[in-house]
C-alpha atoms as a PDB file:
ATOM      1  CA  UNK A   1      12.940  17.500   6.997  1.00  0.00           C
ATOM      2  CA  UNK A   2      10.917  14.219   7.163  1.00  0.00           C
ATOM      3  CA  UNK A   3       7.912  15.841   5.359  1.00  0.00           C
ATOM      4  CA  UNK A   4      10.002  16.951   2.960  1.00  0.00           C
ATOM      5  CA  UNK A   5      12.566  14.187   2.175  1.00  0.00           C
ATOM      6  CA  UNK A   6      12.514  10.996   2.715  1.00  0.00           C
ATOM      7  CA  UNK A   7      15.297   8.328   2.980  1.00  0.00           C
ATOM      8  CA  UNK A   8      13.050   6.163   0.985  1.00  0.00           C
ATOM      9  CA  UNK A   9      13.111   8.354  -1.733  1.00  0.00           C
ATOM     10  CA  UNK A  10      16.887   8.147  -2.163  1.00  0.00           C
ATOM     11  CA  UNK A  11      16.255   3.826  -2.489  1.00  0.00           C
ATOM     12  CA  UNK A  12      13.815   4.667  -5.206  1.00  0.00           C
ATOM     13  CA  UNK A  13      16.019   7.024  -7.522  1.00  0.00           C
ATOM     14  CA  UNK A  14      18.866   4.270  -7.057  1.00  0.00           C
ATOM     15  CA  UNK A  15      17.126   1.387  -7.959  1.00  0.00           C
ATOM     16  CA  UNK A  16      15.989   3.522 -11.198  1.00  0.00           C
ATOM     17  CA  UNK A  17      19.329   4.209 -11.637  1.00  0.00           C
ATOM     18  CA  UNK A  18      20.537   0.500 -11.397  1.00  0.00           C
ATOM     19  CA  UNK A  19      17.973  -0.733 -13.928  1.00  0.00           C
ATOM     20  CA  UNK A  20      17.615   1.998 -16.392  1.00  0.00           C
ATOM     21  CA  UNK A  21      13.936   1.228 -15.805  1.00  0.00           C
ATOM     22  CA  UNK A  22      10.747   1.884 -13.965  1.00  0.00           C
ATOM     23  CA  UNK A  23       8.938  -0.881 -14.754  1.00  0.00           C
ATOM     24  CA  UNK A  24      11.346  -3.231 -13.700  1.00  0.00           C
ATOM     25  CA  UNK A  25      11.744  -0.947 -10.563  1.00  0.00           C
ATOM     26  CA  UNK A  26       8.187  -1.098  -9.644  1.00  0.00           C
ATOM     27  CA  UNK A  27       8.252  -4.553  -9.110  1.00  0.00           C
ATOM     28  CA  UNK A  28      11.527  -4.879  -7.300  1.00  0.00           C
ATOM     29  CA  UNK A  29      10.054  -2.355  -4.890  1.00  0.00           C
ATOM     30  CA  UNK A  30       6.134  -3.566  -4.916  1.00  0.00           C
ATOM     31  CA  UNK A  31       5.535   0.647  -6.073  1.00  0.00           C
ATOM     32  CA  UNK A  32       3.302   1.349  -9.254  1.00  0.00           C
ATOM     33  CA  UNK A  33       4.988   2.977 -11.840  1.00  0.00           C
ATOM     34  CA  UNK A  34       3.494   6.500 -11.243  1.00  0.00           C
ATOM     35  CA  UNK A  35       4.040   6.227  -7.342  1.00  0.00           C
ATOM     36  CA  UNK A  36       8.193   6.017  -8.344  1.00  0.00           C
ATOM     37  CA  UNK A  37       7.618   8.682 -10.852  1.00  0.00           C
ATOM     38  CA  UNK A  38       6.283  10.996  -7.656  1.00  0.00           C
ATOM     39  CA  UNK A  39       9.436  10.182  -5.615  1.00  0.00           C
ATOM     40  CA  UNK A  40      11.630  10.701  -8.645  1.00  0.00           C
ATOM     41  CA  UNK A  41       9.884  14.102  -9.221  1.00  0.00           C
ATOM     42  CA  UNK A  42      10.150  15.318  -5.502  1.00  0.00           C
ATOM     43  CA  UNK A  43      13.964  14.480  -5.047  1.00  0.00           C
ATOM     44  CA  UNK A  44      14.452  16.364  -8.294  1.00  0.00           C
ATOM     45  CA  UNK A  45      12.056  19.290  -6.932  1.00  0.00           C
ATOM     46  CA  UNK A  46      13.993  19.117  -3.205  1.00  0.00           C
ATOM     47  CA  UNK A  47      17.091  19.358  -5.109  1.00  0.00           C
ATOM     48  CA  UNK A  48      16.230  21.124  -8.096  1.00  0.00           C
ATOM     49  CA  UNK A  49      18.047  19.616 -10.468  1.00  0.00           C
ATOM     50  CA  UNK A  50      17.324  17.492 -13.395  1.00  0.00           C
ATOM     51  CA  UNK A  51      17.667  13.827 -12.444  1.00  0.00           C
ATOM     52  CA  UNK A  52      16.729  11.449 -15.791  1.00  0.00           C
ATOM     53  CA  UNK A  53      15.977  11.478 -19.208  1.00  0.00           C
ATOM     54  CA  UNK A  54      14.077   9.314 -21.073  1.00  0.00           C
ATOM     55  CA  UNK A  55      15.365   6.562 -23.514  1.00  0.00           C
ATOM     56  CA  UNK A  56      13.539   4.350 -26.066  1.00  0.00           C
ATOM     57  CA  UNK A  57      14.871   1.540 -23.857  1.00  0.00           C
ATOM     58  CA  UNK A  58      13.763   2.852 -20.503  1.00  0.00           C
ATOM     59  CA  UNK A  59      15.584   6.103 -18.333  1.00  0.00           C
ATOM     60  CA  UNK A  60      19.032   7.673 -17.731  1.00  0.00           C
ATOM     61  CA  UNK A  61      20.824   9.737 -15.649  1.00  0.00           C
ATOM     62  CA  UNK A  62      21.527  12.953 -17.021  1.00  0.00           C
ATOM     63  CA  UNK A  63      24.961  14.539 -15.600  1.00  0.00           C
ATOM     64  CA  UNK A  64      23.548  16.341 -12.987  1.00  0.00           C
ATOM     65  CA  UNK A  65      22.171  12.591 -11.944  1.00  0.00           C
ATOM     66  CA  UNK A  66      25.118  11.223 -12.230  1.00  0.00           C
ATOM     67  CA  UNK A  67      26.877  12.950  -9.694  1.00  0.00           C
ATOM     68  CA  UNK A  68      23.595  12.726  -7.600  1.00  0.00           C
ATOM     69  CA  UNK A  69      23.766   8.897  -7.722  1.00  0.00           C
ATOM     70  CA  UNK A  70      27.638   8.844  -6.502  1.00  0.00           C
ATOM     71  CA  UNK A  71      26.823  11.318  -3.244  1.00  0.00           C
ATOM     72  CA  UNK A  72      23.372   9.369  -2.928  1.00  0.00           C
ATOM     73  CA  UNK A  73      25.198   5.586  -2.267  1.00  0.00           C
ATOM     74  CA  UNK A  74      27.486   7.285  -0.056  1.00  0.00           C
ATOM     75  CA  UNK A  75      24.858   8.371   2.424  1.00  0.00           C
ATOM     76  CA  UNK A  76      22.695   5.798   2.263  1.00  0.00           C
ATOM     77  CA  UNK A  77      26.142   3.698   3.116  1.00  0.00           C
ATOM     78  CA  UNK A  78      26.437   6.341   5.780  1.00  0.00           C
ATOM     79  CA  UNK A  79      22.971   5.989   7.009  1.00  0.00           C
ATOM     80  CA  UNK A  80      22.922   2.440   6.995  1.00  0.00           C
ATOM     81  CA  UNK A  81      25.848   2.092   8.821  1.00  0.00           C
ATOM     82  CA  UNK A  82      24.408   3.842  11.528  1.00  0.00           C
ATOM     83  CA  UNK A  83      22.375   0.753  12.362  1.00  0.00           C
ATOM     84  CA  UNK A  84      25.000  -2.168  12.089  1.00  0.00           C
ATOM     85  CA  UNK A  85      27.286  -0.919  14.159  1.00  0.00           C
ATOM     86  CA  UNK A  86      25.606  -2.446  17.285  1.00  0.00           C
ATOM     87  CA  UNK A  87      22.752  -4.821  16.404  1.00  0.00           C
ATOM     88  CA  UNK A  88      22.227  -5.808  20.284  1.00  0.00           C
ATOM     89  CA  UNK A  89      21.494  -2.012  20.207  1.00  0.00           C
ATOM     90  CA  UNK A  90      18.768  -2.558  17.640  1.00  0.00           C
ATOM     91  CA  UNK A  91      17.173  -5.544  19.003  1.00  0.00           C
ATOM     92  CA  UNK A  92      16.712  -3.475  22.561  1.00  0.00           C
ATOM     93  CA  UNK A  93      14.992  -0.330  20.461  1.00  0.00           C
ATOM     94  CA  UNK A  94      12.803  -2.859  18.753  1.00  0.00           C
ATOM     95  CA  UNK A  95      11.639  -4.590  21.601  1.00  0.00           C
ATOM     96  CA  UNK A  96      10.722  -0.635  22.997  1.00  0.00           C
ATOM     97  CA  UNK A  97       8.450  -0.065  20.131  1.00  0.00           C
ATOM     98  CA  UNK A  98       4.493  -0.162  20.418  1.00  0.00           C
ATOM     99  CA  UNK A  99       3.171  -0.708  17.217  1.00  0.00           C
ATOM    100  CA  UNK A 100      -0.151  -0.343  15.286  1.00  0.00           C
ATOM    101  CA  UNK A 101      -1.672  -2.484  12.453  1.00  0.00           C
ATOM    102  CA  UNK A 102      -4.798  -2.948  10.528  1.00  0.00           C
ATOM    103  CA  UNK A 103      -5.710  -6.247   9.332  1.00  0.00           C
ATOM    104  CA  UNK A 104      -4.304  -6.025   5.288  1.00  0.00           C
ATOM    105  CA  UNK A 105      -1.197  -5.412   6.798  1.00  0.00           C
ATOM    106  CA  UNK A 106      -0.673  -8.244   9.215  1.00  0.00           C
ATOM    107  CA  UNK A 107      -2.046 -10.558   6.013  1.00  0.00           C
ATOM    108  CA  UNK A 108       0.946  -9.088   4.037  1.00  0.00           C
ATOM    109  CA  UNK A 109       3.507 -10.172   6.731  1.00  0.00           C
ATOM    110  CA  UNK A 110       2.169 -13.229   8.982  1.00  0.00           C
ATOM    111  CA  UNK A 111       5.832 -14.057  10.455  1.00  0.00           C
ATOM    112  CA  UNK A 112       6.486 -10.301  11.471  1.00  0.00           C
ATOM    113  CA  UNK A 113       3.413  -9.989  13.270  1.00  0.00           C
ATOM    114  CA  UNK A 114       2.739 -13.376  14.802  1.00  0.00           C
ATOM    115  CA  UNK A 115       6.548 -12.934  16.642  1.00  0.00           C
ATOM    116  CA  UNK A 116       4.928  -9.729  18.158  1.00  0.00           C
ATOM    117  CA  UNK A 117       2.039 -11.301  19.443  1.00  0.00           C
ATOM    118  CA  UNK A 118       3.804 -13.822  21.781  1.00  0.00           C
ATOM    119  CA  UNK A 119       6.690 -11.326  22.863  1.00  0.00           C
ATOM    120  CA  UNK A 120       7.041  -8.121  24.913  1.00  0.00           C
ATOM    121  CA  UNK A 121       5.691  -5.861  22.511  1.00  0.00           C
ATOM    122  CA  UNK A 122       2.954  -3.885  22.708  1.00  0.00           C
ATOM    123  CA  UNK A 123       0.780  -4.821  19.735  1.00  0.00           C
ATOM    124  CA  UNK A 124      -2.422  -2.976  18.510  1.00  0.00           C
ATOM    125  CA  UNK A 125      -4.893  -4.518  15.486  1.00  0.00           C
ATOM    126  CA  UNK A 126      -7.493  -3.169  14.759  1.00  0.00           C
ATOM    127  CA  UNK A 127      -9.273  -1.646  11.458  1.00  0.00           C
ATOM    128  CA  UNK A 128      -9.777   1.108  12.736  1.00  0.00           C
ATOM    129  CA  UNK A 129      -7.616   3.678  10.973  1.00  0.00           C
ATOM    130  CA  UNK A 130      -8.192   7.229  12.739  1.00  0.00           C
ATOM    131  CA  UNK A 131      -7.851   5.237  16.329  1.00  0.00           C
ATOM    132  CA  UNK A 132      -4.493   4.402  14.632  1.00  0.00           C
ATOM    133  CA  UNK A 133      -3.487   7.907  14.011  1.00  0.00           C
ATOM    134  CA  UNK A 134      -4.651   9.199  16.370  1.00  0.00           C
ATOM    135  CA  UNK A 135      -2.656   7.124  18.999  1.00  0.00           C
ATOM    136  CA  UNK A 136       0.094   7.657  16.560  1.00  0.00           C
ATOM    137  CA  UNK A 137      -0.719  11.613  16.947  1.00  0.00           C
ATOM    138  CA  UNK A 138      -0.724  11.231  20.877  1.00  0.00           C
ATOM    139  CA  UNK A 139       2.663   9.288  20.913  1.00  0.00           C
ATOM    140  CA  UNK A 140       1.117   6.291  22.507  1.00  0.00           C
ATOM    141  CA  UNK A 141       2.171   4.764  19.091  1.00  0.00           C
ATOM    142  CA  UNK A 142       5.455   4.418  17.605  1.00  0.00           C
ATOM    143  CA  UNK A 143       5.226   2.666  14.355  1.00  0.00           C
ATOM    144  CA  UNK A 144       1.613   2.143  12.309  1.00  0.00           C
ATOM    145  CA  UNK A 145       1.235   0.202   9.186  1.00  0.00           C
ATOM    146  CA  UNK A 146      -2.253   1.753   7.510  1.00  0.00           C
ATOM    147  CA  UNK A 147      -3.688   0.949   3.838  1.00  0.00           C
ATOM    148  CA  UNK A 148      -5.009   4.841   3.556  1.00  0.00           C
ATOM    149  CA  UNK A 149      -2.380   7.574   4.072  1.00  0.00           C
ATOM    150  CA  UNK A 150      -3.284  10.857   4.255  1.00  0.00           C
ATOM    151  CA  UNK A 151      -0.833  13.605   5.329  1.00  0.00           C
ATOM    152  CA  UNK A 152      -2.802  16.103   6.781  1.00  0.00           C
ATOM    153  CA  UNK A 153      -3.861  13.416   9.646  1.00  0.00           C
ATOM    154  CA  UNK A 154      -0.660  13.384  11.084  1.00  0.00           C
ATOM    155  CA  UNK A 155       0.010  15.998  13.618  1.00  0.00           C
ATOM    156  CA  UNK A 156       3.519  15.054  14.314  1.00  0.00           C
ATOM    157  CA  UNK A 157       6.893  14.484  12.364  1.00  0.00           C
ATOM    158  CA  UNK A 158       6.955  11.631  10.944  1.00  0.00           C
ATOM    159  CA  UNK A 159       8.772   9.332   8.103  1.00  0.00           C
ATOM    160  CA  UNK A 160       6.448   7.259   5.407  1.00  0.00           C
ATOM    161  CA  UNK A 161       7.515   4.214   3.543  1.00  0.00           C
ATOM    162  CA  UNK A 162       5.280   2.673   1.099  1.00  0.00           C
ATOM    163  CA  UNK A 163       5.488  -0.874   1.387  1.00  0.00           C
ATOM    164  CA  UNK A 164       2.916  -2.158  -1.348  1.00  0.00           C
ATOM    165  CA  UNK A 165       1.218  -0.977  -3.951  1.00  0.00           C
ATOM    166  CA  UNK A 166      -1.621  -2.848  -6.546  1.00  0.00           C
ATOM    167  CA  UNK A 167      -5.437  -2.226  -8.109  1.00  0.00           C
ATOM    168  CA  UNK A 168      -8.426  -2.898  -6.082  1.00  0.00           C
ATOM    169  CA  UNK A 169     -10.611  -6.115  -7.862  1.00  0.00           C
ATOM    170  CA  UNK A 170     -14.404  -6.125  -7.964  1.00  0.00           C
ATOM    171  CA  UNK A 171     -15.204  -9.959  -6.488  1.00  0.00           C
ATOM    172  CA  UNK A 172     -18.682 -11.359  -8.124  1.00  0.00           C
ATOM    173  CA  UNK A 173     -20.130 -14.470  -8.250  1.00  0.00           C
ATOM    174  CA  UNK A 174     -19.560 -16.219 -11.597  1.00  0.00           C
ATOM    175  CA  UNK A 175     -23.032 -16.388 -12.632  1.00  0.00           C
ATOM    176  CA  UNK A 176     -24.034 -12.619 -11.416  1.00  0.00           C
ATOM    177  CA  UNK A 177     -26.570 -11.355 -13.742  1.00  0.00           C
ATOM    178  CA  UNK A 178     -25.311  -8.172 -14.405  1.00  0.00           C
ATOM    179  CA  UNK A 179     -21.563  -8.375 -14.665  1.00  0.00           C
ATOM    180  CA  UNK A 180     -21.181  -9.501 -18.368  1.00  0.00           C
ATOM    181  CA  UNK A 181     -18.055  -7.801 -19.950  1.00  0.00           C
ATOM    182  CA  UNK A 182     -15.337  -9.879 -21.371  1.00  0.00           C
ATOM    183  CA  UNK A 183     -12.687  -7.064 -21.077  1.00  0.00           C
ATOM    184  CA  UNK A 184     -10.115  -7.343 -18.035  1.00  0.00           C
ATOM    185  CA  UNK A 185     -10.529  -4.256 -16.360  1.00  0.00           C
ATOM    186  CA  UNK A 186     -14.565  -3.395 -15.381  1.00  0.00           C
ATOM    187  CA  UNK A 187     -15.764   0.146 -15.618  1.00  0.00           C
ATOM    188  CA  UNK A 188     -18.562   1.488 -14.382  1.00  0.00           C
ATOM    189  CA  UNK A 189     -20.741   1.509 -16.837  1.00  0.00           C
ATOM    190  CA  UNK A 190     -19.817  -2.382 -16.767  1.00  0.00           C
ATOM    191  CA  UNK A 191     -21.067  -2.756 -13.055  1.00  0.00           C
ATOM    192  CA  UNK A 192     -24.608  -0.484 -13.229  1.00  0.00           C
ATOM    193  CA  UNK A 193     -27.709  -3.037 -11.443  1.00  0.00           C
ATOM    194  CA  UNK A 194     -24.945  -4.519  -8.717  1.00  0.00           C
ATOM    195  CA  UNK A 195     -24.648  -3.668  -5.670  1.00  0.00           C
ATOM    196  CA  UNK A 196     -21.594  -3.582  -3.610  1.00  0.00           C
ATOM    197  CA  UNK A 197     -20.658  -4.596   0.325  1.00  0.00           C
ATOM    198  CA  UNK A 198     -17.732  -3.466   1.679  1.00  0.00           C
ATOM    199  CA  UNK A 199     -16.035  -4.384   4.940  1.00  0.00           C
ATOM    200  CA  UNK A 200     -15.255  -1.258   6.859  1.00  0.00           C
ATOM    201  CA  UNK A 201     -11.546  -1.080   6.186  1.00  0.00           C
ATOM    202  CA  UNK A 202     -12.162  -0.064   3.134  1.00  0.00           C
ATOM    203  CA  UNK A 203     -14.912   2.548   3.432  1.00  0.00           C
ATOM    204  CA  UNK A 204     -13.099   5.402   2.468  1.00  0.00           C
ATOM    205  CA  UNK A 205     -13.330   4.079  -0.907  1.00  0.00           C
ATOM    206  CA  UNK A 206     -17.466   4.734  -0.590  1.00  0.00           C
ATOM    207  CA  UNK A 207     -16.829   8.382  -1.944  1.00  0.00           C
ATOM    208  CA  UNK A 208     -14.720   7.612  -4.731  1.00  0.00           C
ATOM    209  CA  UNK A 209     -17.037   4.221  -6.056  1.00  0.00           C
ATOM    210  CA  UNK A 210     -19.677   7.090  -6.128  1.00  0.00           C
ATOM    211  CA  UNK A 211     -18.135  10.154  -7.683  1.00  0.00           C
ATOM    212  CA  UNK A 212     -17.110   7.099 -10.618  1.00  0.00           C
ATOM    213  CA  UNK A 213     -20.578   6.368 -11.204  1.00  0.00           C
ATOM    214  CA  UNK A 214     -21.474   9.757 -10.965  1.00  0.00           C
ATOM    215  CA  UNK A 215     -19.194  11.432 -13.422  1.00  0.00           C
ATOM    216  CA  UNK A 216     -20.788   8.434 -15.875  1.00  0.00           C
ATOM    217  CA  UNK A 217     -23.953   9.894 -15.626  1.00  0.00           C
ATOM    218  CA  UNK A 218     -25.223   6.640 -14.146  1.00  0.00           C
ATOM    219  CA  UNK A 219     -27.424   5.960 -10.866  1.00  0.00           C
ATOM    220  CA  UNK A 220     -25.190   5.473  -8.039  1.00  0.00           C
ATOM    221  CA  UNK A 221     -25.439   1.539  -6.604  1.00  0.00           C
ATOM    222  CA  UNK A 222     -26.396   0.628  -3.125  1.00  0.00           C
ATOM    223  CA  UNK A 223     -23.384   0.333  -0.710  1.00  0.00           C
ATOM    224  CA  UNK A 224     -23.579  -1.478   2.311  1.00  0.00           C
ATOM    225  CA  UNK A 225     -20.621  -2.641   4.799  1.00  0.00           C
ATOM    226  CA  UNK A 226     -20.581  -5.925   7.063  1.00  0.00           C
ATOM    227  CA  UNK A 227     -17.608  -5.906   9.524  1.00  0.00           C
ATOM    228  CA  UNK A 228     -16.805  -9.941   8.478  1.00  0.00           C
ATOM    229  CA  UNK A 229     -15.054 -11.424   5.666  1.00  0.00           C
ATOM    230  CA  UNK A 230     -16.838 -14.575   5.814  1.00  0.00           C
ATOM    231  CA  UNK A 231     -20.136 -13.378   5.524  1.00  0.00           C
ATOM    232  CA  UNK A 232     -19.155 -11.015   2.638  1.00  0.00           C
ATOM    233  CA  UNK A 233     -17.767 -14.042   0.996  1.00  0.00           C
ATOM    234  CA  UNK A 234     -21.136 -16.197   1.261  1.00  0.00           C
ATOM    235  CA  UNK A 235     -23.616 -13.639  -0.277  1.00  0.00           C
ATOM    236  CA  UNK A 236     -21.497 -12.530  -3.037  1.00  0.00           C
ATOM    237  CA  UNK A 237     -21.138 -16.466  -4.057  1.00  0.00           C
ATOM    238  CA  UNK A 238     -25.183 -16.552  -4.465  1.00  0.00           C
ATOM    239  CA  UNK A 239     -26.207 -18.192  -7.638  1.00  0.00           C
ATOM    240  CA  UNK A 240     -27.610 -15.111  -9.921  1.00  0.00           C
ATOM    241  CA  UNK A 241     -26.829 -12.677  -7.265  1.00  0.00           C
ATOM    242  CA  UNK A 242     -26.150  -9.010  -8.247  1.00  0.00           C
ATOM    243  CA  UNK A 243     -24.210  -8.972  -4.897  1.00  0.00           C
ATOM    244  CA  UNK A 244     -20.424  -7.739  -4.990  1.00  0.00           C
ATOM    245  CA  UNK A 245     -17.540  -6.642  -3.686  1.00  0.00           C
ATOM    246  CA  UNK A 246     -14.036  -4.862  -3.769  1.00  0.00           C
ATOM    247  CA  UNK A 247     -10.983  -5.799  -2.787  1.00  0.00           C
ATOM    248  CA  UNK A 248      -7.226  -5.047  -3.172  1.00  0.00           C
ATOM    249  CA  UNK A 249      -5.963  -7.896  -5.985  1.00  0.00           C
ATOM    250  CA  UNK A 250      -4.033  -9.785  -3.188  1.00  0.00           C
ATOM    251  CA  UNK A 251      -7.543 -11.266  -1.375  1.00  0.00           C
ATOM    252  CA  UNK A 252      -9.447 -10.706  -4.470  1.00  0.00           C
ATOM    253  CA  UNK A 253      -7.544 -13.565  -6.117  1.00  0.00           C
ATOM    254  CA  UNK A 254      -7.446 -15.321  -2.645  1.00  0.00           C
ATOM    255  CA  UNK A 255     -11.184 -15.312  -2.696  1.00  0.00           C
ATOM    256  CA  UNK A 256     -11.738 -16.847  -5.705  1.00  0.00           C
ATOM    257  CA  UNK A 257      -9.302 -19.593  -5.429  1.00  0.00           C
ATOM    258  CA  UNK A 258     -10.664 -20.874  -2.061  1.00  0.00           C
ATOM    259  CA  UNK A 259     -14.541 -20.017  -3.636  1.00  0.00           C
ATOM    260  CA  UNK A 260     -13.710 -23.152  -5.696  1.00  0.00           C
ATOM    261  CA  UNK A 261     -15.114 -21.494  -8.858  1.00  0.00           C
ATOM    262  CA  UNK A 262     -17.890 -20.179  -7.503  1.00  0.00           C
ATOM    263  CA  UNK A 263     -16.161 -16.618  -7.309  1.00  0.00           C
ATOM    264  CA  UNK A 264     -14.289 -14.337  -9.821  1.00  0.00           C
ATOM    265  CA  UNK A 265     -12.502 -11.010 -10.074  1.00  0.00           C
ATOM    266  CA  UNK A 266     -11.608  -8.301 -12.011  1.00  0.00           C
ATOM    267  CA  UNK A 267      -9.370  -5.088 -11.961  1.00  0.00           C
ATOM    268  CA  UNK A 268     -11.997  -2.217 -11.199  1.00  0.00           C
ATOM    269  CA  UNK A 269     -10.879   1.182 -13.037  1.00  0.00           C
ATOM    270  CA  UNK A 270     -10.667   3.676  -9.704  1.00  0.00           C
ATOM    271  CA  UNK A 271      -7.974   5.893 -10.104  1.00  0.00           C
ATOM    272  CA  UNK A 272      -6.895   5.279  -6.416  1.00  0.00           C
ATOM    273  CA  UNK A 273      -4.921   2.107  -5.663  1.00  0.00           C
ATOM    274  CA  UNK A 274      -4.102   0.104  -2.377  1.00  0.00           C
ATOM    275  CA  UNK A 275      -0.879   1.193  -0.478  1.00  0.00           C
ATOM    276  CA  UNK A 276       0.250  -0.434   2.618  1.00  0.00           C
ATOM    277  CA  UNK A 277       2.392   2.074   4.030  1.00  0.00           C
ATOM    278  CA  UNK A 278       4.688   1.806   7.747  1.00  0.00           C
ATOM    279  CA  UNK A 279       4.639   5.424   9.157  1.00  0.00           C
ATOM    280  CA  UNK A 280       7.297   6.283  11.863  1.00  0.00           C
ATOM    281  CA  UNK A 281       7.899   8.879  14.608  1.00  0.00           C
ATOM    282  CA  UNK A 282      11.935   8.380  13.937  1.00  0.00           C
ATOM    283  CA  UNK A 283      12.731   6.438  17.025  1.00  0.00           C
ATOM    284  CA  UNK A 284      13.471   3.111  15.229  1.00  0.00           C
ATOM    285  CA  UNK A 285      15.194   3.379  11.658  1.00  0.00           C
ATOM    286  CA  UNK A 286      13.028   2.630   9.278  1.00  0.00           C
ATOM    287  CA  UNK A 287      15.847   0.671   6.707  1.00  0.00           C
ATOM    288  CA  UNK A 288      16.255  -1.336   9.763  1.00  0.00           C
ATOM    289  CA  UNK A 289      12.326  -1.843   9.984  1.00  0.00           C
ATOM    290  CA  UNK A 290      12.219  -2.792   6.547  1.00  0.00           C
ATOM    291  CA  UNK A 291      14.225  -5.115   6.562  1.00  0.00           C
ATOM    292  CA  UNK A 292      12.420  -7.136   9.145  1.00  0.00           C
ATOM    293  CA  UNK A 293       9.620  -7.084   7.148  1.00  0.00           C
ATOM    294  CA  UNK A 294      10.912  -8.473   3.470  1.00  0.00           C
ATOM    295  CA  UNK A 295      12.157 -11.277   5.582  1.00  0.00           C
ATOM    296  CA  UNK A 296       8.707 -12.123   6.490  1.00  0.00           C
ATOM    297  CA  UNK A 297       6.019 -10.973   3.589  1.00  0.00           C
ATOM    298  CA  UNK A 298       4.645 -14.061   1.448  1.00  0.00           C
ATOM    299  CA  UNK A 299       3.341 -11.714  -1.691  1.00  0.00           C
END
């Protein structure tokens, strides 16, 4: 049942349901629009029934929805209750838990993350994603945050919750040579004579940077990766260098506010965007989980 439904899913279609709108949803939930539009469509493929219909002034629930919505607050109510009933209970669970991160993830939620560091917990960073599955897989893990979900990695049941969502940013130096284009969003066509470094995290983005340049019938730029921000951060701000890199918009804009001018960004058209997403082998409620975390993220 946890590959195929979700109590996160059921918190989507109600929020929908509250606002009569997904793009207000999206950002009460930090999910693009066509990540809630998935969820939507799986609950209504699960259930098979027809769940919305669109308006000129946004979504409503058909009849069939309706009804949905009513037995949907109810077990959420049901399922929360499950973890208020004895908090103390809770707290001894949590401080059970051995928990994975990679580094965009402890960025996103500083508090959460620094309180593990000088408790009990067991605590893994790294950005190393398949040694976080893979511990995960083994059971050595209970919870993992991770920026590049994949289902077929995971080996064992599990439950997903996508806790942010936004376009990666190409980073440039404001006087490279070869990034010219006024418009907002860089294609590219825009970007052909740079050349791009990456920090390992977000290598799995090499294949799709290339199959974009590729399918524009355009040479395919030189990719490197250096395992430090900081170092990234100094070539890239090179007068007249054709140096770049990508980011999710989060650091991006970081980056060029500390840069001091020296750096800019723009939205890069990949299809893909950057998820943070918890993943959890069921022994600590997720809700609960959750929680804990909007308490402590600062974007």
């Amino acid at each position: 049942m946890y590959n195929s439904l979700n109590v996160d899913l059921l918190y989507v279609f109600i929020t929908v349901a509250k606002t009569k709108n997904i793009s207000k949803s999206s950002k009460i939930l930090s999910l693009s629009q066509p990540a809630i539009s998935k969820k939507i469509h799986q609950l209504e493929e699960h259930f098979q029934v027809s769940l919305f219909v669109r308006s000129s002034r946004g979504v409503v629930l058909t009849s069939d929805g309706q009804d949905f919505y009513q037995q949907a607050i109810k077990v959420l109510h049901d399922f929360d209750s499950l973890y208020n009933v004895k908090k103390s209970d809770l707290n001894a669970q949590f401080d059970k838990l051995n928990i994975g991160a990679n580094n965009s993830a402890t960025l996103l939620y500083p508090s959460f993350f620094s309180e593990l560091l000088f408790d009990q917990h067991q605590l893994i960073l790294t950005n190393n994603l398949d040694e976080l599955i893979e511990k995960f897989n083994y059971g050595s893990l209970d919870i993992v945050f991770i920026n590049d979900f994949s289902e077929n990695k995971f080996t064992t049941e599990h439950e997903k919750y996508t806790l942010y969502s936004e376009p990666y940013y190409v980073v440039y130096s404001q006087t490279n040579p070869y990034i010219t284009s006024p418009d907002l969003s860089l294609t590219a066509n825009e970007l052909r004579g740079v050349k791009f470094i990456l920090h390992p995290e977000y290598s799995f983005l090499i294949p799709q940077i290339r199959s974009t340049f590729q399918k524009a019938d355009l040479l395919v730029p030189e990719i490197r990766q250096v395992n430090c921000f900081d170092f990234i951060n100094y070539l890239i701000s090179r007068p007249q260098t054709n140096l770049t890199t990508i980011l999710p918009k989060f650091l991006a804009k970081h980056y060029e506010q500390i840069s001091k001018t020296k750096l800019t960004s723009k939205k890069l058209a990949l299809p893909k965007h950057y998820e943070i997403s918890v993943i959890s082998n069921g022994k600590y409620p997720l809700t609960a989980l959750i929680q804990k975390l909007k308490q402590s993220k600062i974007y």
